[in-house]
PDB file of N, CA and C in Angstrom:
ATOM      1  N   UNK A   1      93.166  86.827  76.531  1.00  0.00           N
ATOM      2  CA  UNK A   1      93.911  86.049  77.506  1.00  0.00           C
ATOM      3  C   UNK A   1      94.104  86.891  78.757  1.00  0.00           C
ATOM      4  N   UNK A   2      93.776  86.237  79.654  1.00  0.00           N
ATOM      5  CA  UNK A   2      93.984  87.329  81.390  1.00  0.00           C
ATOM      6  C   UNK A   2      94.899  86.349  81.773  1.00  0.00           C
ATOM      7  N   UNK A   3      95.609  87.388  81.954  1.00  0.00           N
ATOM      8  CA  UNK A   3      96.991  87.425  83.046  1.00  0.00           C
ATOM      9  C   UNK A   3      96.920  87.842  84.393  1.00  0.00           C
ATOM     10  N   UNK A   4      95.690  87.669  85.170  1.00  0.00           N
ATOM     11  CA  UNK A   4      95.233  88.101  86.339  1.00  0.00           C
ATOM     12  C   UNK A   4      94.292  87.673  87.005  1.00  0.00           C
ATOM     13  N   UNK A   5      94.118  87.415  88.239  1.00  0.00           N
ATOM     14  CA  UNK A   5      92.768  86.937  88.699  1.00  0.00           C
ATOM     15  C   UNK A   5      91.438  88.215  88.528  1.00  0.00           C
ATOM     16  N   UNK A   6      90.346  87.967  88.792  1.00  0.00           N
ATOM     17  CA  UNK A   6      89.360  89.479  88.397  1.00  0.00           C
ATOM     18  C   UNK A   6      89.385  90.047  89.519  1.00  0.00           C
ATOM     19  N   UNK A   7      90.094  89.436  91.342  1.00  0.00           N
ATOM     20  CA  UNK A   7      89.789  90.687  92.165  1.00  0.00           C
ATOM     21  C   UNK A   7      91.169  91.608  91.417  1.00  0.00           C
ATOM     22  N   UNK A   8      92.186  90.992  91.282  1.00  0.00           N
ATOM     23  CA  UNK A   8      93.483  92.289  91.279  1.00  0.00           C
ATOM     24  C   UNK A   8      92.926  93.030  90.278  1.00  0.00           C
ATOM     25  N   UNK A   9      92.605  92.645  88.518  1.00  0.00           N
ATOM     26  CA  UNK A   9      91.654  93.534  87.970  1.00  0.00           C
ATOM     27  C   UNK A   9      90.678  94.404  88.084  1.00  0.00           C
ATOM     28  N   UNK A  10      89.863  94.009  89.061  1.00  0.00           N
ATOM     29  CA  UNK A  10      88.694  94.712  89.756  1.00  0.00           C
ATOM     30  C   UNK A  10      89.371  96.001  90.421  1.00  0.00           C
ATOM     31  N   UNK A  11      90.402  95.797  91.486  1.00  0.00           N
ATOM     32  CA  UNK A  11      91.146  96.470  91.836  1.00  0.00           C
ATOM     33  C   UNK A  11      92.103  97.619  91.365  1.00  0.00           C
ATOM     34  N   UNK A  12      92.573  96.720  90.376  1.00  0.00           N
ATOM     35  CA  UNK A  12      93.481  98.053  89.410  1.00  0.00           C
ATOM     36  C   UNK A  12      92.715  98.852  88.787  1.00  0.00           C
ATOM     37  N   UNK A  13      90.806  98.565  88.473  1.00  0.00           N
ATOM     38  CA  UNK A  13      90.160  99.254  87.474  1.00  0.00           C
ATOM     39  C   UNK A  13      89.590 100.586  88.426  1.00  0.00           C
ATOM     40  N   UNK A  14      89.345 100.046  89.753  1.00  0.00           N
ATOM     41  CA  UNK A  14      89.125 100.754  90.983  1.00  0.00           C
ATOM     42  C   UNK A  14      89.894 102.326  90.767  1.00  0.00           C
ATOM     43  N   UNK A  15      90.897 101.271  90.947  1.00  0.00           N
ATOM     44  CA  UNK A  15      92.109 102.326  91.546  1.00  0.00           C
ATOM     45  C   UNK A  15      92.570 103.856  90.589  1.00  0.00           C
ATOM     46  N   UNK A  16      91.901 102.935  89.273  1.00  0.00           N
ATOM     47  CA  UNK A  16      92.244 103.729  87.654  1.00  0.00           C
ATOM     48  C   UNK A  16      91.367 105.070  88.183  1.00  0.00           C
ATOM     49  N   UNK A  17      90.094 104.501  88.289  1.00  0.00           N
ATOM     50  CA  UNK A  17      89.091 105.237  88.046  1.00  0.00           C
ATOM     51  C   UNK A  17      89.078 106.468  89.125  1.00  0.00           C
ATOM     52  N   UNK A  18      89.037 106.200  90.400  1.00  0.00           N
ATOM     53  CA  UNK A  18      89.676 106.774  91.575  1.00  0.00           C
ATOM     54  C   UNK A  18      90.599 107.921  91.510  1.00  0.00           C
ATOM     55  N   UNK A  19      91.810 107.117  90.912  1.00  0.00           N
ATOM     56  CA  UNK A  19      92.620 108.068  90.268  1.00  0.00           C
ATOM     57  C   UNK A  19      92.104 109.440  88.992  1.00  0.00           C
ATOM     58  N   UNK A  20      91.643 108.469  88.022  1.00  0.00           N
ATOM     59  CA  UNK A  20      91.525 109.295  87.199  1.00  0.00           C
ATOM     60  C   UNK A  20      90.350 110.888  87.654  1.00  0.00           C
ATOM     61  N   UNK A  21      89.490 110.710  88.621  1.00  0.00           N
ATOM     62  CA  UNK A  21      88.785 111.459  88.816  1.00  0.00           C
ATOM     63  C   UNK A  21      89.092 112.550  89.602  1.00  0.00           C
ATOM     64  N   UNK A  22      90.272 112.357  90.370  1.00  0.00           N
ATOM     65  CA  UNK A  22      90.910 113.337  91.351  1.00  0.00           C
ATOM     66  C   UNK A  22      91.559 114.063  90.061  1.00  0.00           C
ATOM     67  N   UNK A  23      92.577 113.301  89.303  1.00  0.00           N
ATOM     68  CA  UNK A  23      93.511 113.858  88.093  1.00  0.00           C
ATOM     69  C   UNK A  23      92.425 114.779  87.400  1.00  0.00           C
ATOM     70  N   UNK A  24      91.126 114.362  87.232  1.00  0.00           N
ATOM     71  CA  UNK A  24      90.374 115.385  86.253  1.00  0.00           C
ATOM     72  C   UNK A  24      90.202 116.576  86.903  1.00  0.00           C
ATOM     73  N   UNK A  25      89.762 116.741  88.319  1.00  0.00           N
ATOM     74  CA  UNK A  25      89.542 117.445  89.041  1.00  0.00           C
ATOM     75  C   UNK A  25      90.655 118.491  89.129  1.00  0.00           C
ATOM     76  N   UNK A  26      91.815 117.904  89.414  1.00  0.00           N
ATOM     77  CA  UNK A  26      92.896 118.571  89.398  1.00  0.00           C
ATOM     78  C   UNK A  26      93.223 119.570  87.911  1.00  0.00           C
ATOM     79  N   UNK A  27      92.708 119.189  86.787  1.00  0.00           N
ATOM     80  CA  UNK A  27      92.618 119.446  85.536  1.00  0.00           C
ATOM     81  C   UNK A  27      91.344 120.773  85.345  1.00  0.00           C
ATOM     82  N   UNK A  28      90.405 120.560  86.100  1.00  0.00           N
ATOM     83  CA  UNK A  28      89.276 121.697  86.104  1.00  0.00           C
ATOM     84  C   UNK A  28      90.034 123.109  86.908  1.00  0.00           C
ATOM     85  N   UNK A  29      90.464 122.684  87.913  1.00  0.00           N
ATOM     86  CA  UNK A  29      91.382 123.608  88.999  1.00  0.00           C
ATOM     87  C   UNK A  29      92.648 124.455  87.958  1.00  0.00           C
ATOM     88  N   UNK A  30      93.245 123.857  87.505  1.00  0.00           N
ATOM     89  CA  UNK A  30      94.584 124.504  86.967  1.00  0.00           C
ATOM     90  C   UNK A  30      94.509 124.876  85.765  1.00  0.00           C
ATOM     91  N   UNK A  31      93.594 124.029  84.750  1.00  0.00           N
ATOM     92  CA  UNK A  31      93.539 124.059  83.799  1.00  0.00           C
ATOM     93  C   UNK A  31      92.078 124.538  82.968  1.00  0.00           C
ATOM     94  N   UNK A  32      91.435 124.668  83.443  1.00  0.00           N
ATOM     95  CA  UNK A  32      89.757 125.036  83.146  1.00  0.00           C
ATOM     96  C   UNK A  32      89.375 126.389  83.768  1.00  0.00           C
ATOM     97  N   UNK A  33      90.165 126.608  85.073  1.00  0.00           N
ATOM     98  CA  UNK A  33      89.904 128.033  86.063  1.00  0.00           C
ATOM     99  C   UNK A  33      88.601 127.302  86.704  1.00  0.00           C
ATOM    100  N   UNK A  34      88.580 126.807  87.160  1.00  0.00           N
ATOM    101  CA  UNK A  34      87.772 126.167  88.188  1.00  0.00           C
ATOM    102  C   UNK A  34      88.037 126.784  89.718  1.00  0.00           C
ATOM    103  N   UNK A  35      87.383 127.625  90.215  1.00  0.00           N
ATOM    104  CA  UNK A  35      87.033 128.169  91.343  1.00  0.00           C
ATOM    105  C   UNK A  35      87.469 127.595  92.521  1.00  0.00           C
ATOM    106  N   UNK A  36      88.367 127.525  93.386  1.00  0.00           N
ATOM    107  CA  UNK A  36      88.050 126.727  94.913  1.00  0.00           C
ATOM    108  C   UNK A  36      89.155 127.674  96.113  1.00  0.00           C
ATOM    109  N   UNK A  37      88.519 127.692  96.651  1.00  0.00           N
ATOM    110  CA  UNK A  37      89.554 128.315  97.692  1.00  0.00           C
ATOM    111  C   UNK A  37      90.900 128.103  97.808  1.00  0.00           C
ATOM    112  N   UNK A  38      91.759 128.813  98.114  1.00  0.00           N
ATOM    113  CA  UNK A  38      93.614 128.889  98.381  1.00  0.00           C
ATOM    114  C   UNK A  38      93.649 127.394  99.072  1.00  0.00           C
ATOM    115  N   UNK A  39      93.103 127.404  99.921  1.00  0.00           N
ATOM    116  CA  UNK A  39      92.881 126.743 101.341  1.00  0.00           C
ATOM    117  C   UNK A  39      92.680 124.897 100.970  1.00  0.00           C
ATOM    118  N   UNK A  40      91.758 124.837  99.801  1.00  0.00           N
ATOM    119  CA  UNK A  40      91.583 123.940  99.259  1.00  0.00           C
ATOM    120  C   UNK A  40      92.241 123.084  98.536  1.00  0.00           C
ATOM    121  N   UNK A  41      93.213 123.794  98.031  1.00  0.00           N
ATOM    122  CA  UNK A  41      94.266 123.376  96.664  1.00  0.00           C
ATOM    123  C   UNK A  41      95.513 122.227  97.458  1.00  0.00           C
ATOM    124  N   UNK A  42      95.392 122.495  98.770  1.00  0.00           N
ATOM    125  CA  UNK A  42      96.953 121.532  99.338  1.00  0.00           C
ATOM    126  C   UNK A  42      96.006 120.514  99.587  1.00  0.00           C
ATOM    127  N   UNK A  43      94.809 120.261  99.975  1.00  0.00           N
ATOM    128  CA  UNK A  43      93.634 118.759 100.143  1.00  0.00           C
ATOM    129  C   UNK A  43      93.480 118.468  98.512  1.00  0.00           C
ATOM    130  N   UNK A  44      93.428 118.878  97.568  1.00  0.00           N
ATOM    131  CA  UNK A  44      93.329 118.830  96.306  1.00  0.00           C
ATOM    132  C   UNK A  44      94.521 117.978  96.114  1.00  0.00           C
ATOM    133  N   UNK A  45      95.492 118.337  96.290  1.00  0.00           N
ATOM    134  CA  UNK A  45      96.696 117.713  95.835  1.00  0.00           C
ATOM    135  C   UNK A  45      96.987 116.340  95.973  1.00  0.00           C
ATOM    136  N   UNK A  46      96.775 116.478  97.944  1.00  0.00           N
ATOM    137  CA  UNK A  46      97.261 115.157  98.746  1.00  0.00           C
ATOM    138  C   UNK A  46      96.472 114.284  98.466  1.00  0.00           C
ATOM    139  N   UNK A  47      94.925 114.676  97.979  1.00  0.00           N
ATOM    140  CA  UNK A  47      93.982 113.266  97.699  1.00  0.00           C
ATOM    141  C   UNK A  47      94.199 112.596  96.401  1.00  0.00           C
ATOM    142  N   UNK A  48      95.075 113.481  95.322  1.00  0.00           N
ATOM    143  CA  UNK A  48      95.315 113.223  94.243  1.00  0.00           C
ATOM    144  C   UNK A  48      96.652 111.741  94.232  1.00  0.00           C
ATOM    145  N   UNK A  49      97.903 112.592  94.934  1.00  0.00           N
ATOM    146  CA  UNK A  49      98.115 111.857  95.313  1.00  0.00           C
ATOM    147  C   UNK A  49      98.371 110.101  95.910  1.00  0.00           C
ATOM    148  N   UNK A  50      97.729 110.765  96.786  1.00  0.00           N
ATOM    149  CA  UNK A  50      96.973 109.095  97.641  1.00  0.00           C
ATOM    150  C   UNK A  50      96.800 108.310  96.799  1.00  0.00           C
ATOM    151  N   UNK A  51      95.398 109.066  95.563  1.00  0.00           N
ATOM    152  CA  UNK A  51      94.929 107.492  94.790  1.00  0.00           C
ATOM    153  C   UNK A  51      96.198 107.298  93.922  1.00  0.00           C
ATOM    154  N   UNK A  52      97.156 108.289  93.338  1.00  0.00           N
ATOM    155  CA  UNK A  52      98.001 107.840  92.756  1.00  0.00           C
ATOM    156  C   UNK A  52      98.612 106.772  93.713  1.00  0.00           C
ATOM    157  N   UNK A  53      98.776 106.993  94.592  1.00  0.00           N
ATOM    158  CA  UNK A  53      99.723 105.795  95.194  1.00  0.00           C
ATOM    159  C   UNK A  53      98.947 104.229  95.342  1.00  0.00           C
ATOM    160  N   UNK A  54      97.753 104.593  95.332  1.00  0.00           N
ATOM    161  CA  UNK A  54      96.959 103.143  95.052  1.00  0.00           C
ATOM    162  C   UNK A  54      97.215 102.957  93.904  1.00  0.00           C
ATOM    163  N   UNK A  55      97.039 103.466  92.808  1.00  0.00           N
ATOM    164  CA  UNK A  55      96.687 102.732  91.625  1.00  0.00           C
ATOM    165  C   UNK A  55      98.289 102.648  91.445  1.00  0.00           C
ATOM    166  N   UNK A  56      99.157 102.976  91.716  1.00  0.00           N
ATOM    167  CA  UNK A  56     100.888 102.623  91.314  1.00  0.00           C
ATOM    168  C   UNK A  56     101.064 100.850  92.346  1.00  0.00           C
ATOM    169  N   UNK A  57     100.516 100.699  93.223  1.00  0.00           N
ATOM    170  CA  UNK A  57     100.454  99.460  94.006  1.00  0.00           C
ATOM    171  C   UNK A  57      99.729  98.541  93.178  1.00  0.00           C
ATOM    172  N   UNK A  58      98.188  98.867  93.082  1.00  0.00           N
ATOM    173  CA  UNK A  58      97.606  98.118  92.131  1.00  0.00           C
ATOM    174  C   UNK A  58      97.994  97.853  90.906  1.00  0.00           C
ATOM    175  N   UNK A  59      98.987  98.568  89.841  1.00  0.00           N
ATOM    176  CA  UNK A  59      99.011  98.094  88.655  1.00  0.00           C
ATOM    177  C   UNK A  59     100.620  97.061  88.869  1.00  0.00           C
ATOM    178  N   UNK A  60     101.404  97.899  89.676  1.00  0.00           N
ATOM    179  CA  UNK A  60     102.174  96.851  90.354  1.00  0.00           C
ATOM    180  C   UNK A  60     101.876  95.213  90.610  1.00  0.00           C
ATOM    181  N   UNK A  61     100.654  95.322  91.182  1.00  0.00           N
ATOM    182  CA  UNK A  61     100.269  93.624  91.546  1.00  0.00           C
ATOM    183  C   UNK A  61      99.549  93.371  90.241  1.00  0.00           C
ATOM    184  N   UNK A  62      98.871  94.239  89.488  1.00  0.00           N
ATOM    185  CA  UNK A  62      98.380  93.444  88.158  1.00  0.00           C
ATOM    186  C   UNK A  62      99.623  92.786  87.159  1.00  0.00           C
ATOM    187  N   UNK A  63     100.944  93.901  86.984  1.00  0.00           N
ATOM    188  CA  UNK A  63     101.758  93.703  86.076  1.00  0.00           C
ATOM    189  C   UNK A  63     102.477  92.644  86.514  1.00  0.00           C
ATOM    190  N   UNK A  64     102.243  92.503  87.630  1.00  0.00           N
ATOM    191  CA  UNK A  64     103.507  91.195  88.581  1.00  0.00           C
ATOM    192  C   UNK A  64     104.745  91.671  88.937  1.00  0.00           C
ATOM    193  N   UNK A  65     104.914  93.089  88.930  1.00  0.00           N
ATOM    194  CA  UNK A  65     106.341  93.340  89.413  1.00  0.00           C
ATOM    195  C   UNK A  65     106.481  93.453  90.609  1.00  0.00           C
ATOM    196  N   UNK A  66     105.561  93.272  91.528  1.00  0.00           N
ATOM    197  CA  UNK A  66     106.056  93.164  92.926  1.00  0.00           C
ATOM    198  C   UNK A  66     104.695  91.849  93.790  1.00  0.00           C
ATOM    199  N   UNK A  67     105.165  91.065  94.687  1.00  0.00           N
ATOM    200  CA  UNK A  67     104.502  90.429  95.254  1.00  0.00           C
ATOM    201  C   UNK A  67     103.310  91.472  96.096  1.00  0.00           C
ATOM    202  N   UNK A  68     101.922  91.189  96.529  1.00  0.00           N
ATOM    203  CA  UNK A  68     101.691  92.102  97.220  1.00  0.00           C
ATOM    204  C   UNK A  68     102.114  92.084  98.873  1.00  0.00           C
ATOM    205  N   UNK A  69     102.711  91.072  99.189  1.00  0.00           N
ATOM    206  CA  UNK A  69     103.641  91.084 100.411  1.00  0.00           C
ATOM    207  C   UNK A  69     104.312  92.404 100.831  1.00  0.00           C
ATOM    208  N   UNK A  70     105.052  92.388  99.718  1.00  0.00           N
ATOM    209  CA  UNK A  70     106.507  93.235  99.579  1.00  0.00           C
ATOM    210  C   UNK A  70     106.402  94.782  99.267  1.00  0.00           C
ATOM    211  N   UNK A  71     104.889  95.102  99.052  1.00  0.00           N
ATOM    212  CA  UNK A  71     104.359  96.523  98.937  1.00  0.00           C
ATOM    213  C   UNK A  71     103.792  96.912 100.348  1.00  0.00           C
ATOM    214  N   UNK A  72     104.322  98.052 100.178  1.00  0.00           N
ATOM    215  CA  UNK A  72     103.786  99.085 101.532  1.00  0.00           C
ATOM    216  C   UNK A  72     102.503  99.269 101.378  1.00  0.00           C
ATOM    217  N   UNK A  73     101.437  99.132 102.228  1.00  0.00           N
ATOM    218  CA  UNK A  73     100.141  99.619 101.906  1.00  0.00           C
ATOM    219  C   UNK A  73      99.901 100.761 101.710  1.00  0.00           C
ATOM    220  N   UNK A  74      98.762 101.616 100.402  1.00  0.00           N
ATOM    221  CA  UNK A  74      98.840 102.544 100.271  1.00  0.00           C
ATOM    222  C   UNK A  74      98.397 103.550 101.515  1.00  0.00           C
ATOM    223  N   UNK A  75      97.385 103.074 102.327  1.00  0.00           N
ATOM    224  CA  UNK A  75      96.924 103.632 103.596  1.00  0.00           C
ATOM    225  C   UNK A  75      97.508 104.075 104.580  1.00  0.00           C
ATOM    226  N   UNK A  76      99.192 103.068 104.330  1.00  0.00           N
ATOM    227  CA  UNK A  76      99.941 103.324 105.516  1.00  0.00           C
ATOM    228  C   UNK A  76     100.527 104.220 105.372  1.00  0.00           C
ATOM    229  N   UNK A  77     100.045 105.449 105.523  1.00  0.00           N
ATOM    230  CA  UNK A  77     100.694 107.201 105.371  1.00  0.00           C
ATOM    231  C   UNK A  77     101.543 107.378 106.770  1.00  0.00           C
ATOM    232  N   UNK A  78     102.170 107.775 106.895  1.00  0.00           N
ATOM    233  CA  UNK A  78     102.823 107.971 108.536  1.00  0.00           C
ATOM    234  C   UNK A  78     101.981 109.387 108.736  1.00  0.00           C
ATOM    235  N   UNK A  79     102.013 110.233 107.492  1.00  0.00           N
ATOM    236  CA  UNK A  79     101.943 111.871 107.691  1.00  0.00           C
ATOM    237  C   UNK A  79     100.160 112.215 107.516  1.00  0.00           C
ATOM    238  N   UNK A  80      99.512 110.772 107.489  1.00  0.00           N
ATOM    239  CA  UNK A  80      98.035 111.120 107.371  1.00  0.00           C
ATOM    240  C   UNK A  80      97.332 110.863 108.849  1.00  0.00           C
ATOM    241  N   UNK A  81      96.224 112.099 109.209  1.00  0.00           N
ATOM    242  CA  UNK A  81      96.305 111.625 110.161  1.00  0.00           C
ATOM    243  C   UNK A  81      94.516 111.173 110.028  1.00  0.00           C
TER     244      UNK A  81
END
C-alpha cells in the first residue's frame, strides 16, 4: 500500500541516497583513516550536512508531517554562497 505519490518517493529515495553517500564518506574519513587534507574536512562536513537537510525535508513530505508549503527550502542557505 503507498501512502505517497512516486515523485515525493522518488525524492525521498534521492535524498536517502545522497545522503547516505556523503555519511559513508564521512565514515571512510573518521572512521577507516581515510586520507584528505585539514582543509578539506570543514567542505566534508557542510556537504554532509546539506543533504542531511534535504533528506529531513523530504522524509518530512513523504511522512506528511509538514505541508511542502510550510518547509524552508533546503537550498535556501543564507550562509551558502
Amino acid at each position: 500500500m503507498a501512502l505517497s505519490d512516486e515523485t515525493t518517493r522518488n525524492a525521498y529515495l534521492a535524498a536517502w541516497n545522497d545522503w547516505q553517500k556523503q555519511l559513508d564518506h564521512i565514515h571512510r574519513v573518521f572512521l577507516q583513516d581515510e586520507a584528505i587534507r585539514p582543509d578539506q574536512i570543514k567542505g566534508l562536513l557542510n556537504r554532509e550536512a546539506r543533504k542531511k537537510a534535504v533528506y529531513d525535508e523530504a522524509r518530512e513530505r513523504l511522512l506528511g508531517i509538514r505541508d511542502a508549503e510550510t518547509l524552508p527550502a533546503a537550498e535556501s542557505n543564507p550562509f551558502k554562497d
